[in-house]
PDB file of N, CA and C in Angstrom:
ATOM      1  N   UNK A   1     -67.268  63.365 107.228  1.00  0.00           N
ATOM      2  CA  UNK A   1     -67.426  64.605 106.506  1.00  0.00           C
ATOM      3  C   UNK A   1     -66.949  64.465 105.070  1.00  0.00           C
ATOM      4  N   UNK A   2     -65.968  63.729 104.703  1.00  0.00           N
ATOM      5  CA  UNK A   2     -65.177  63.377 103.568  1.00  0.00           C
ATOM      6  C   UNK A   2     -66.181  62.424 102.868  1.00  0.00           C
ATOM      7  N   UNK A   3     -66.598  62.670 101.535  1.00  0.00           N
ATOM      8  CA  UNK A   3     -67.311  61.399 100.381  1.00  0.00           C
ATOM      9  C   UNK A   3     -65.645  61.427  99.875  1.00  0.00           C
ATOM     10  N   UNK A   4     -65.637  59.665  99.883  1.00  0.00           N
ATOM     11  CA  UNK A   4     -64.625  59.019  99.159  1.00  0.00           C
ATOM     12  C   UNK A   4     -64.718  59.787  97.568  1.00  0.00           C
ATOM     13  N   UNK A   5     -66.099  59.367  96.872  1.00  0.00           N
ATOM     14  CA  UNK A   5     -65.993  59.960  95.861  1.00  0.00           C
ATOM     15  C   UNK A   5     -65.482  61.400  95.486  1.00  0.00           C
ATOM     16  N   UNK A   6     -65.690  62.365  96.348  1.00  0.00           N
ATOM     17  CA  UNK A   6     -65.435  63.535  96.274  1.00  0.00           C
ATOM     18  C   UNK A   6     -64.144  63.713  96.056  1.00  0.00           C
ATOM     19  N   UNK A   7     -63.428  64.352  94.871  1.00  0.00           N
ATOM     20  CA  UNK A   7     -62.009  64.774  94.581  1.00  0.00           C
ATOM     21  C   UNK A   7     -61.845  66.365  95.522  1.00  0.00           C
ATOM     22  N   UNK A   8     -61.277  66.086  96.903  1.00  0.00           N
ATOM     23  CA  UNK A   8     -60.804  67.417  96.988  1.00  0.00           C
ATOM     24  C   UNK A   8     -59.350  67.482  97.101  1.00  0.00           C
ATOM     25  N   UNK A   9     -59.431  68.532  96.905  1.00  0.00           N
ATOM     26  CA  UNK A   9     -58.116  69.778  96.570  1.00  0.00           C
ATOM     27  C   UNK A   9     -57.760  70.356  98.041  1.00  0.00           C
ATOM     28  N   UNK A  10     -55.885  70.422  97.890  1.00  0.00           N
ATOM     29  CA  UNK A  10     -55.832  71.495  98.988  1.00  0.00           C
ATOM     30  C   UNK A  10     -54.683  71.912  99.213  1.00  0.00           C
ATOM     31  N   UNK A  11     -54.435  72.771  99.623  1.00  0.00           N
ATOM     32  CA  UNK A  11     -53.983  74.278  99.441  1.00  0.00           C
ATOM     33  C   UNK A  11     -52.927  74.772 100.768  1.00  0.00           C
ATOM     34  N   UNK A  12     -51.848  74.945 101.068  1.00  0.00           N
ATOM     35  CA  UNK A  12     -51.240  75.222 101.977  1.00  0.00           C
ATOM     36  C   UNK A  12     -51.251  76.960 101.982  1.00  0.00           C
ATOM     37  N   UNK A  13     -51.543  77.705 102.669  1.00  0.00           N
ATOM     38  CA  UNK A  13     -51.347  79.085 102.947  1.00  0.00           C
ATOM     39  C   UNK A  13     -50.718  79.235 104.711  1.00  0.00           C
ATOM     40  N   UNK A  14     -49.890  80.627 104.509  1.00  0.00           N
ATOM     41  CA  UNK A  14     -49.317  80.989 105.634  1.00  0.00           C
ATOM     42  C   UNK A  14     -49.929  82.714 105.518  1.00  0.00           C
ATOM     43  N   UNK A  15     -50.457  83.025 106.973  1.00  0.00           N
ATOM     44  CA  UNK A  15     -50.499  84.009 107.175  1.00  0.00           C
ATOM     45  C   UNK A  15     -49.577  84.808 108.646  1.00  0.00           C
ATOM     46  N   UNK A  16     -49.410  86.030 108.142  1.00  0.00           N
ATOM     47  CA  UNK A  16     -48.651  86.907 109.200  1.00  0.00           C
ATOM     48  C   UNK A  16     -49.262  87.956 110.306  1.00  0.00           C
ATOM     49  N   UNK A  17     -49.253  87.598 111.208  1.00  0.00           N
ATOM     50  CA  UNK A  17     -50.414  88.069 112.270  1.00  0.00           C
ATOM     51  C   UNK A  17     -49.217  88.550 113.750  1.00  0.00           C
ATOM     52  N   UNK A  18     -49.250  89.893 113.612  1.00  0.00           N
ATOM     53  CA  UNK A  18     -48.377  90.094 114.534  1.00  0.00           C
ATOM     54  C   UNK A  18     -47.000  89.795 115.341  1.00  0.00           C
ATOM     55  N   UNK A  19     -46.580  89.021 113.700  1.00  0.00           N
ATOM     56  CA  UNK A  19     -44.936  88.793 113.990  1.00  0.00           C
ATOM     57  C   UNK A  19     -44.918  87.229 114.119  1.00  0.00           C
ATOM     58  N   UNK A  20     -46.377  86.794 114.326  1.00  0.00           N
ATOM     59  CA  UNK A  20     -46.644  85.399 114.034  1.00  0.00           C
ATOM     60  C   UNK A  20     -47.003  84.900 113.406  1.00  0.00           C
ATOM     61  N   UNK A  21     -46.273  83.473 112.874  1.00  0.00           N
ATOM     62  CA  UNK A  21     -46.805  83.003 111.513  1.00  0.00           C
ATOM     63  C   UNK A  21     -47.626  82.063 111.351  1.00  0.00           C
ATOM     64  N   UNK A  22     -48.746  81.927 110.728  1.00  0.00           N
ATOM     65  CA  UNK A  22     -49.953  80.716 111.100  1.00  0.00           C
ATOM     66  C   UNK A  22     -49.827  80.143 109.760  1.00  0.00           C
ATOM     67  N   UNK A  23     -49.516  78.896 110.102  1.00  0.00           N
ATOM     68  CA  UNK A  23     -50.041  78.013 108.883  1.00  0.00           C
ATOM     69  C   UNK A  23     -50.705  77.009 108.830  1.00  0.00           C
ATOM     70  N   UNK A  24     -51.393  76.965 107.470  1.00  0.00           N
ATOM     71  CA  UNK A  24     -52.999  76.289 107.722  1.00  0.00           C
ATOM     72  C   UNK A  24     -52.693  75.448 106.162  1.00  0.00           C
ATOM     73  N   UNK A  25     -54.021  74.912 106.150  1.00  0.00           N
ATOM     74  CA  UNK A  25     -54.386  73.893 105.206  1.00  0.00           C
ATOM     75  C   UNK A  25     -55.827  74.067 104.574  1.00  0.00           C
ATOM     76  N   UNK A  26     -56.209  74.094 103.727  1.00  0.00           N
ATOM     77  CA  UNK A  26     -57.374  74.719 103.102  1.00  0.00           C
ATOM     78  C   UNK A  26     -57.724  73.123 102.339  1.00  0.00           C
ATOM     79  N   UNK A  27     -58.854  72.697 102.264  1.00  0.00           N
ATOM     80  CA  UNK A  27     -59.263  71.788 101.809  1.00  0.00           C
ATOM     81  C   UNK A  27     -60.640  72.059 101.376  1.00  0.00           C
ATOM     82  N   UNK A  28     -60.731  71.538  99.938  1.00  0.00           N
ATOM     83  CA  UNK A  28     -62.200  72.290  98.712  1.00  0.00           C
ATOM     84  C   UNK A  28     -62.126  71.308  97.850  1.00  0.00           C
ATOM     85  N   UNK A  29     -63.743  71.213  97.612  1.00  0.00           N
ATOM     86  CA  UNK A  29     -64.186  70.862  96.553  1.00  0.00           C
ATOM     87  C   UNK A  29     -65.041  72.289  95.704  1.00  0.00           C
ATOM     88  N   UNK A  30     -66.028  71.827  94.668  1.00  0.00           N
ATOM     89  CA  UNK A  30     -66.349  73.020  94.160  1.00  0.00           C
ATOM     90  C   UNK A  30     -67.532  73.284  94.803  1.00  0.00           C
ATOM     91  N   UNK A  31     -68.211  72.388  95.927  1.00  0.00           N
ATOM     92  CA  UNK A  31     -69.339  73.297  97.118  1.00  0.00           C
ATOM     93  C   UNK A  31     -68.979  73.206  98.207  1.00  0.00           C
ATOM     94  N   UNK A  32     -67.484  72.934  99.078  1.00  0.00           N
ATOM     95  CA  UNK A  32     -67.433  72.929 100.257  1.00  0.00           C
ATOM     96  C   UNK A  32     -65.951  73.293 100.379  1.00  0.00           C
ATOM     97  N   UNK A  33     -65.338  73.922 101.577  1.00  0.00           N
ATOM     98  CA  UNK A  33     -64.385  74.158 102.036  1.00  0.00           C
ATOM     99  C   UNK A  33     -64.398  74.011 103.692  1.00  0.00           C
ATOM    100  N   UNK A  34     -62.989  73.808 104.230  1.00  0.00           N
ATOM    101  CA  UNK A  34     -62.588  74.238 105.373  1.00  0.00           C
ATOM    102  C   UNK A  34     -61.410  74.051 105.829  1.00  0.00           C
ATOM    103  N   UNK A  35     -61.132  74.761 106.344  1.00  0.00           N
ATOM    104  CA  UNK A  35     -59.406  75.256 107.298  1.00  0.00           C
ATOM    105  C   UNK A  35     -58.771  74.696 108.676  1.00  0.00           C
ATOM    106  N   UNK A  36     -58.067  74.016 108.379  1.00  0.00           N
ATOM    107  CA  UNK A  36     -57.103  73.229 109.432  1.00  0.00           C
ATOM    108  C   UNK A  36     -55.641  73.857 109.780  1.00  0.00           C
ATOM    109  N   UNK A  37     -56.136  74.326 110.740  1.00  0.00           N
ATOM    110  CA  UNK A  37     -54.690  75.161 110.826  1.00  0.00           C
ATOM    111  C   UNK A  37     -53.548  74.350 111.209  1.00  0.00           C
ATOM    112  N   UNK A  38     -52.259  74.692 111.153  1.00  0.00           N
ATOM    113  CA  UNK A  38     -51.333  73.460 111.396  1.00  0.00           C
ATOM    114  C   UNK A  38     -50.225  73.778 112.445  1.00  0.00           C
ATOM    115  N   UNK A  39     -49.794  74.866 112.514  1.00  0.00           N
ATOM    116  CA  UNK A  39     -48.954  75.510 113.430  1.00  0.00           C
ATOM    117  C   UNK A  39     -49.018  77.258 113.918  1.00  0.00           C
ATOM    118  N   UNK A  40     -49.070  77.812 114.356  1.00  0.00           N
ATOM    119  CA  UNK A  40     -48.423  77.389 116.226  1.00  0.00           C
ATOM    120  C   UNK A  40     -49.174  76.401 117.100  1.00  0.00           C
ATOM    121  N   UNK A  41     -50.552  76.072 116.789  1.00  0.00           N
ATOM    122  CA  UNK A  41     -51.521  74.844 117.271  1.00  0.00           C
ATOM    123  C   UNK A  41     -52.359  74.615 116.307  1.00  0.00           C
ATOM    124  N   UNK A  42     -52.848  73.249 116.476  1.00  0.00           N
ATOM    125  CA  UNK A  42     -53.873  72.779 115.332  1.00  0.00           C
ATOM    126  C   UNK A  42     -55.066  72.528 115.647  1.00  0.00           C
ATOM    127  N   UNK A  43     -55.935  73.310 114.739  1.00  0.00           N
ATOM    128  CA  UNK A  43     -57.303  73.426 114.796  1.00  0.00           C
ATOM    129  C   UNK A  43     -58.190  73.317 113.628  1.00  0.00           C
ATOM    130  N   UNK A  44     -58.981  73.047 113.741  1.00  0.00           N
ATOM    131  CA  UNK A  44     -59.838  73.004 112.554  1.00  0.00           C
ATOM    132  C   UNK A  44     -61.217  73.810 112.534  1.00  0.00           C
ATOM    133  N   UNK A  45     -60.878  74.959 111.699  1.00  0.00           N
ATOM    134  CA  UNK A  45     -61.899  75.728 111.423  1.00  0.00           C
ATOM    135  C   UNK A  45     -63.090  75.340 110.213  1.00  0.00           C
ATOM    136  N   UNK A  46     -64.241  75.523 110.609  1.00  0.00           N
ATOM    137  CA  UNK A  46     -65.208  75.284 110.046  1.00  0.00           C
ATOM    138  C   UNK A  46     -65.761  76.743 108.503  1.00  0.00           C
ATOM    139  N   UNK A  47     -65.517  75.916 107.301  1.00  0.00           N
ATOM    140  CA  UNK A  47     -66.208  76.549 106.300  1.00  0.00           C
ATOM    141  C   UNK A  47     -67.158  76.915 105.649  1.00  0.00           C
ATOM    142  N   UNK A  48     -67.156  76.514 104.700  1.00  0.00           N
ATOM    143  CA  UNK A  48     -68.536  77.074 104.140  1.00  0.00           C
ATOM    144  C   UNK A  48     -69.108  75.546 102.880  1.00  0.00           C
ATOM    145  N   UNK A  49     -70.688  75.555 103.084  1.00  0.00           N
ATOM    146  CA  UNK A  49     -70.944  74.577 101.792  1.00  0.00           C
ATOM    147  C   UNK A  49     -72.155  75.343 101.060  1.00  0.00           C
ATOM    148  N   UNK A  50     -71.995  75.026 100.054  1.00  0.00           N
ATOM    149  CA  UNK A  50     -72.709  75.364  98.453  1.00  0.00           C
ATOM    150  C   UNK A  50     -73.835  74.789  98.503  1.00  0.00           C
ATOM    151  N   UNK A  51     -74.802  74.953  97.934  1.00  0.00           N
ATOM    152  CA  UNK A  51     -75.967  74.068  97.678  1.00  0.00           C
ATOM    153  C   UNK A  51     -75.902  73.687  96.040  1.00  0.00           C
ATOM    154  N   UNK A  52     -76.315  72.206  96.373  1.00  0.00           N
ATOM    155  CA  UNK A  52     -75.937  71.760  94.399  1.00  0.00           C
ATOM    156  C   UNK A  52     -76.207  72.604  93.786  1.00  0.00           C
ATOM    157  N   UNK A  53     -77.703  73.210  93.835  1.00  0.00           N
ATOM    158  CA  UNK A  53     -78.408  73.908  93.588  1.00  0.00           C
ATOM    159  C   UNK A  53     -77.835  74.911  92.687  1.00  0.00           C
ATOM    160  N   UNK A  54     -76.885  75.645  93.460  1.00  0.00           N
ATOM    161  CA  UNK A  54     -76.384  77.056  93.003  1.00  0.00           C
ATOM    162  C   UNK A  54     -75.697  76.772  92.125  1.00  0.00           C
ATOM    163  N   UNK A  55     -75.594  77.771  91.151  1.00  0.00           N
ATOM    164  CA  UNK A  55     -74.659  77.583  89.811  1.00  0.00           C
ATOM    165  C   UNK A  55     -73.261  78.227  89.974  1.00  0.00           C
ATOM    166  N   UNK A  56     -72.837  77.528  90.908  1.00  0.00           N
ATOM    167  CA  UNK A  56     -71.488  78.741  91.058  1.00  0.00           C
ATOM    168  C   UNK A  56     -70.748  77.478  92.076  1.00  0.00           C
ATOM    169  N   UNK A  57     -69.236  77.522  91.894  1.00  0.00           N
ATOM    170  CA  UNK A  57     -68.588  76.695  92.583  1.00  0.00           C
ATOM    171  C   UNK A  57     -67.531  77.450  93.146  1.00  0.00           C
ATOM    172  N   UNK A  58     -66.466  76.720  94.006  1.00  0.00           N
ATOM    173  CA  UNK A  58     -65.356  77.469  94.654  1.00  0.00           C
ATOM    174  C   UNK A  58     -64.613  77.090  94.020  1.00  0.00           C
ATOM    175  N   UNK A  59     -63.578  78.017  93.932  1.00  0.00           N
ATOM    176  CA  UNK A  59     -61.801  77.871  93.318  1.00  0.00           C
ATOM    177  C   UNK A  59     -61.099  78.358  94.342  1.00  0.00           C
ATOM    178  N   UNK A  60     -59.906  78.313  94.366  1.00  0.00           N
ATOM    179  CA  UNK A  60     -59.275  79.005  95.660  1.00  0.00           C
ATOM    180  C   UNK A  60     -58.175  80.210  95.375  1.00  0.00           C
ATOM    181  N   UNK A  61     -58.280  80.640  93.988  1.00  0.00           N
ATOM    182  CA  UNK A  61     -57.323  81.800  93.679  1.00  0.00           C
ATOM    183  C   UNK A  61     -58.136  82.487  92.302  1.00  0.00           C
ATOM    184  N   UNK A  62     -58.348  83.973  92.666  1.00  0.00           N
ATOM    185  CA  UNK A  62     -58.841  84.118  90.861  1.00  0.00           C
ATOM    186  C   UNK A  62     -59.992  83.915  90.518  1.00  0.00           C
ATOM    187  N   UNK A  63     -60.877  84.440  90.779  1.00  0.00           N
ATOM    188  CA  UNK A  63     -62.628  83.662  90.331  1.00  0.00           C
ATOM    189  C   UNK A  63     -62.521  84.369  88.725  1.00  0.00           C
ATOM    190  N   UNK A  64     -62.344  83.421  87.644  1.00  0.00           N
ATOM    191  CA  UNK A  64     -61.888  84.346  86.262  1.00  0.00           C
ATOM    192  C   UNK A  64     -63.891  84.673  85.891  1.00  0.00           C
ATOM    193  N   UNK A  65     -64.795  83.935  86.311  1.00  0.00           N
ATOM    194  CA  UNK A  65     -66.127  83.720  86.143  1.00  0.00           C
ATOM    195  C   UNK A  65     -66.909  84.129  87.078  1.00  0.00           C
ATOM    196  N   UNK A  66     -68.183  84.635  86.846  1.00  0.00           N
ATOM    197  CA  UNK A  66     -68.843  85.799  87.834  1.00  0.00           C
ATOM    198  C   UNK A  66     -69.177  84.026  88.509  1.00  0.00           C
ATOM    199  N   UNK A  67     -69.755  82.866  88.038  1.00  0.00           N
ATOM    200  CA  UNK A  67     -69.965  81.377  88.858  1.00  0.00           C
ATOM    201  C   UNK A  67     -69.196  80.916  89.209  1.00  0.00           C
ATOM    202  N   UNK A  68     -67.830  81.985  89.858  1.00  0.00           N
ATOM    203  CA  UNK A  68     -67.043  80.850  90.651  1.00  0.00           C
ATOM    204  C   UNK A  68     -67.188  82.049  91.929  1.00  0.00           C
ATOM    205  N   UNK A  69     -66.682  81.243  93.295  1.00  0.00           N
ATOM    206  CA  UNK A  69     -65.919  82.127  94.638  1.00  0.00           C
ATOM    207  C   UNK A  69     -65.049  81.996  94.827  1.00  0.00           C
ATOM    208  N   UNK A  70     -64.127  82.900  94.882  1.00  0.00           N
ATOM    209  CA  UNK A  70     -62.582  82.517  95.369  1.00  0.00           C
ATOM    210  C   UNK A  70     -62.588  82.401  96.875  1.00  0.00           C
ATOM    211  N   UNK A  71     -61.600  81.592  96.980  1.00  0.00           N
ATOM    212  CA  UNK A  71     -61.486  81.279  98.935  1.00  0.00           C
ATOM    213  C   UNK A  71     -60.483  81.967  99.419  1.00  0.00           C
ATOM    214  N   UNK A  72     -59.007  82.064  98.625  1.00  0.00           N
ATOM    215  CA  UNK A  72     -58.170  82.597  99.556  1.00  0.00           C
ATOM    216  C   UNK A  72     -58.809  84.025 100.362  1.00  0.00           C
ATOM    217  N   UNK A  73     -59.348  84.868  99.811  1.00  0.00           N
ATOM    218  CA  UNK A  73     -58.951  86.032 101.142  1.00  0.00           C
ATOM    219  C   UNK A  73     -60.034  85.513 102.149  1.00  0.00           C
ATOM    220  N   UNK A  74     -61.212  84.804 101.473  1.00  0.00           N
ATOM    221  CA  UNK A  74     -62.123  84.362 102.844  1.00  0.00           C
ATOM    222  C   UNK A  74     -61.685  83.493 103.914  1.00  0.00           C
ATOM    223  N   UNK A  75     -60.159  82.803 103.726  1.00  0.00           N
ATOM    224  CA  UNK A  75     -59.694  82.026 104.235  1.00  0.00           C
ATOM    225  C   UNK A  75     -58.753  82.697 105.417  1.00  0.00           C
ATOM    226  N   UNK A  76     -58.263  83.785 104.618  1.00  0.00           N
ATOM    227  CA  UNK A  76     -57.206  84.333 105.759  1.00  0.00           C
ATOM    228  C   UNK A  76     -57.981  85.172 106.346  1.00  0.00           C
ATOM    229  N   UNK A  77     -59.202  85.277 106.471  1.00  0.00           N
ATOM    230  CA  UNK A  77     -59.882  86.361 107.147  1.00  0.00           C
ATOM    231  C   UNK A  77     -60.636  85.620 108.125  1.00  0.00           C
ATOM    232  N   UNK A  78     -61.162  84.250 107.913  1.00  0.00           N
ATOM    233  CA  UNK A  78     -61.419  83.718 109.084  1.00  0.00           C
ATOM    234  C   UNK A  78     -60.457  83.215 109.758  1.00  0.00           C
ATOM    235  N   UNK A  79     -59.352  83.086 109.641  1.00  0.00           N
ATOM    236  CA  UNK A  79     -57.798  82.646 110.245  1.00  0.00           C
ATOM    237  C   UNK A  79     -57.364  84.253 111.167  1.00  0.00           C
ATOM    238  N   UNK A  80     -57.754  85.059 110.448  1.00  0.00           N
ATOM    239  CA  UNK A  80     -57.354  86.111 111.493  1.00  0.00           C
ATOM    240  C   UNK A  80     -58.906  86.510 112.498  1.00  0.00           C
ATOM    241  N   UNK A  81     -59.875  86.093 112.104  1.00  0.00           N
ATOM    242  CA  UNK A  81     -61.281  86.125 112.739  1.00  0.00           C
ATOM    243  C   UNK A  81     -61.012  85.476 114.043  1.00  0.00           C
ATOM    244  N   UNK A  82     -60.387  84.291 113.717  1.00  0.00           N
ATOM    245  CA  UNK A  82     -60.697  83.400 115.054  1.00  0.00           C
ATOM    246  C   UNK A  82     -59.536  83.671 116.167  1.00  0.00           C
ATOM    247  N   UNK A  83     -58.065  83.572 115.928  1.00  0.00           N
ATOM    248  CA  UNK A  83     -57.020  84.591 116.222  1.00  0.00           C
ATOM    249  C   UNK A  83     -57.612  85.808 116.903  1.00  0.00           C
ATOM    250  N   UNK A  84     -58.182  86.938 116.476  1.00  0.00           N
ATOM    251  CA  UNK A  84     -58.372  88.442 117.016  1.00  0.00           C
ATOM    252  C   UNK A  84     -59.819  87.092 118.329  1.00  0.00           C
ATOM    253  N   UNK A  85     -60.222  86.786 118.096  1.00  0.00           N
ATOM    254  CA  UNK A  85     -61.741  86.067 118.490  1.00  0.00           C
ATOM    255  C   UNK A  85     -60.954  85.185 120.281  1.00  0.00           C
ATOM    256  N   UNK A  86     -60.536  84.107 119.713  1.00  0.00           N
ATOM    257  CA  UNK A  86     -59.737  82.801 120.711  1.00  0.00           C
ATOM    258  C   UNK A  86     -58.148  83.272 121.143  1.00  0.00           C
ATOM    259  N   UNK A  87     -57.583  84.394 121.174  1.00  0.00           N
ATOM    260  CA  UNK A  87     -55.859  84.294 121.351  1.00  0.00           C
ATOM    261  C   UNK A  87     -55.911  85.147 121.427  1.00  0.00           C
ATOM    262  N   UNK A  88     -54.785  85.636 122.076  1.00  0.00           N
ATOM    263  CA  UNK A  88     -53.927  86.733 122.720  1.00  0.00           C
ATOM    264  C   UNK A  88     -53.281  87.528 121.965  1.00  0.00           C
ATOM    265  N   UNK A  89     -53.612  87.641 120.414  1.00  0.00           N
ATOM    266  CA  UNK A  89     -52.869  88.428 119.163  1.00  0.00           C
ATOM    267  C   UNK A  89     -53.173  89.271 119.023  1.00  0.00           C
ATOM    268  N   UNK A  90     -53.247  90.259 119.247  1.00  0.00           N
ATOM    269  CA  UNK A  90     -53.777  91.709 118.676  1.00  0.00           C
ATOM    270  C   UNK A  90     -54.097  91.668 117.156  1.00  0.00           C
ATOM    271  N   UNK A  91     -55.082  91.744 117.045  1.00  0.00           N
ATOM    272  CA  UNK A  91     -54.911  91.933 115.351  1.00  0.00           C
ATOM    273  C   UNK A  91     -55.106  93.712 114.836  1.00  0.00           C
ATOM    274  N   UNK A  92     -54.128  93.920 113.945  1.00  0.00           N
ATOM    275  CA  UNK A  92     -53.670  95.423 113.018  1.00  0.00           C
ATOM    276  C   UNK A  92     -55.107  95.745 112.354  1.00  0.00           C
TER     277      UNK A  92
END
Protein backbone atom coordinates (compact mmCIF):
# COMPACT_ATOMS: atom_id res chain seq x y z
CA UNK A 1 0.00 0.00 0.00
CA UNK A 2 3.03 2.28 0.91
CA UNK A 3 5.14 3.89 -2.49
CA UNK A 4 8.63 4.19 -1.02
CA UNK A 5 8.62 7.35 -2.94
CA UNK A 6 5.66 8.72 -1.31
CA UNK A 7 6.57 11.20 1.71
CA UNK A 8 3.85 10.47 4.22
CA UNK A 9 3.04 12.27 7.23
CA UNK A 10 1.50 11.23 10.49
CA UNK A 11 -0.33 12.36 13.09
CA UNK A 12 -1.10 10.92 16.58
CA UNK A 13 -4.76 11.85 17.82
CA UNK A 14 -6.66 10.64 20.97
CA UNK A 15 -10.25 10.54 21.15
CA UNK A 16 -12.79 10.35 24.22
CA UNK A 17 -15.63 7.98 23.78
CA UNK A 18 -17.46 7.19 26.84
CA UNK A 19 -14.87 7.49 29.49
CA UNK A 20 -12.67 5.66 26.99
CA UNK A 21 -9.73 6.73 25.47
CA UNK A 22 -8.82 5.64 21.83
CA UNK A 23 -5.71 6.31 20.38
CA UNK A 24 -4.91 6.16 16.85
CA UNK A 25 -2.42 7.08 14.21
CA UNK A 26 -3.41 8.94 11.11
CA UNK A 27 -1.14 8.47 8.20
CA UNK A 28 -1.44 11.06 4.78
CA UNK A 29 -0.14 12.04 1.95
CA UNK A 30 -1.82 14.87 -0.10
CA UNK A 31 -4.33 12.03 -1.95
CA UNK A 32 -4.54 9.35 0.57
CA UNK A 33 -5.14 8.74 4.21
CA UNK A 34 -5.84 6.08 6.81
CA UNK A 35 -6.27 5.26 10.56
CA UNK A 36 -4.54 2.73 12.71
CA UNK A 37 -5.81 2.71 15.85
CA UNK A 38 -3.35 1.83 18.62
CA UNK A 39 -4.99 1.30 21.94
CA UNK A 40 -7.47 -0.21 23.73
CA UNK A 41 -6.89 -2.69 20.47
CA UNK A 42 -5.28 -2.25 17.19
CA UNK A 43 -6.89 -1.90 14.07
CA UNK A 44 -6.60 -0.45 11.00
CA UNK A 45 -9.21 1.55 9.55
CA UNK A 46 -9.54 2.14 6.00
CA UNK A 47 -9.50 5.89 4.39
CA UNK A 48 -9.96 7.74 1.79
CA UNK A 49 -7.84 8.33 -1.77
CA UNK A 50 -7.85 11.41 -4.10
CA UNK A 51 -7.67 11.08 -7.67
CA UNK A 52 -4.43 12.88 -9.20
CA UNK A 53 -6.84 14.28 -11.10
CA UNK A 54 -8.50 16.51 -8.52
CA UNK A 55 -7.05 19.77 -7.68
CA UNK A 56 -7.32 19.61 -4.09
CA UNK A 57 -5.12 17.68 -1.57
CA UNK A 58 -5.38 16.63 2.19
CA UNK A 59 -3.86 18.43 5.20
CA UNK A 60 -4.79 17.22 8.49
CA UNK A 61 -5.63 20.50 10.51
CA UNK A 62 -7.04 23.86 8.97
CA UNK A 63 -7.86 23.64 5.22
CA UNK A 64 -6.56 27.61 4.96
CA UNK A 65 -7.57 26.90 0.85
CA UNK A 66 -11.00 26.05 -0.59
CA UNK A 67 -8.11 22.95 -2.57
CA UNK A 68 -7.28 21.50 0.47
CA UNK A 69 -9.50 18.74 2.96
CA UNK A 70 -8.86 18.70 6.34
CA UNK A 71 -8.82 15.13 8.00
CA UNK A 72 -8.93 15.61 11.59
CA UNK A 73 -12.73 15.72 12.27
CA UNK A 74 -13.18 13.06 9.36
CA UNK A 75 -10.86 11.06 11.33
CA UNK A 76 -12.47 11.10 14.68
CA UNK A 77 -15.72 10.50 13.17
CA UNK A 78 -14.83 7.38 11.56
CA UNK A 79 -13.03 6.31 14.92
CA UNK A 80 -16.27 6.88 16.64
CA UNK A 81 -18.24 5.31 13.38
CA UNK A 82 -16.64 2.09 13.80
CA UNK A 83 -16.73 2.07 17.83
CA UNK A 84 -20.78 3.00 17.88
CA UNK A 85 -20.62 0.19 14.54
CA UNK A 86 -18.00 -3.03 16.09
CA UNK A 87 -18.06 -2.41 20.25
CA UNK A 88 -19.92 -2.24 23.08
CA UNK A 89 -19.55 1.80 23.54
CA UNK A 90 -22.46 3.64 23.48
CA UNK A 91 -21.77 6.52 21.58
CA UNK A 92 -23.32 10.34 23.04
Amino acid sequence: MKNSKISWKKENISVMINGITVFATVFWWSKEYYIEICEPFSVKLAGAKMMYAVPCKFVFRDADKSSEVALFDECVQKIKKYFQKNCKIAIN
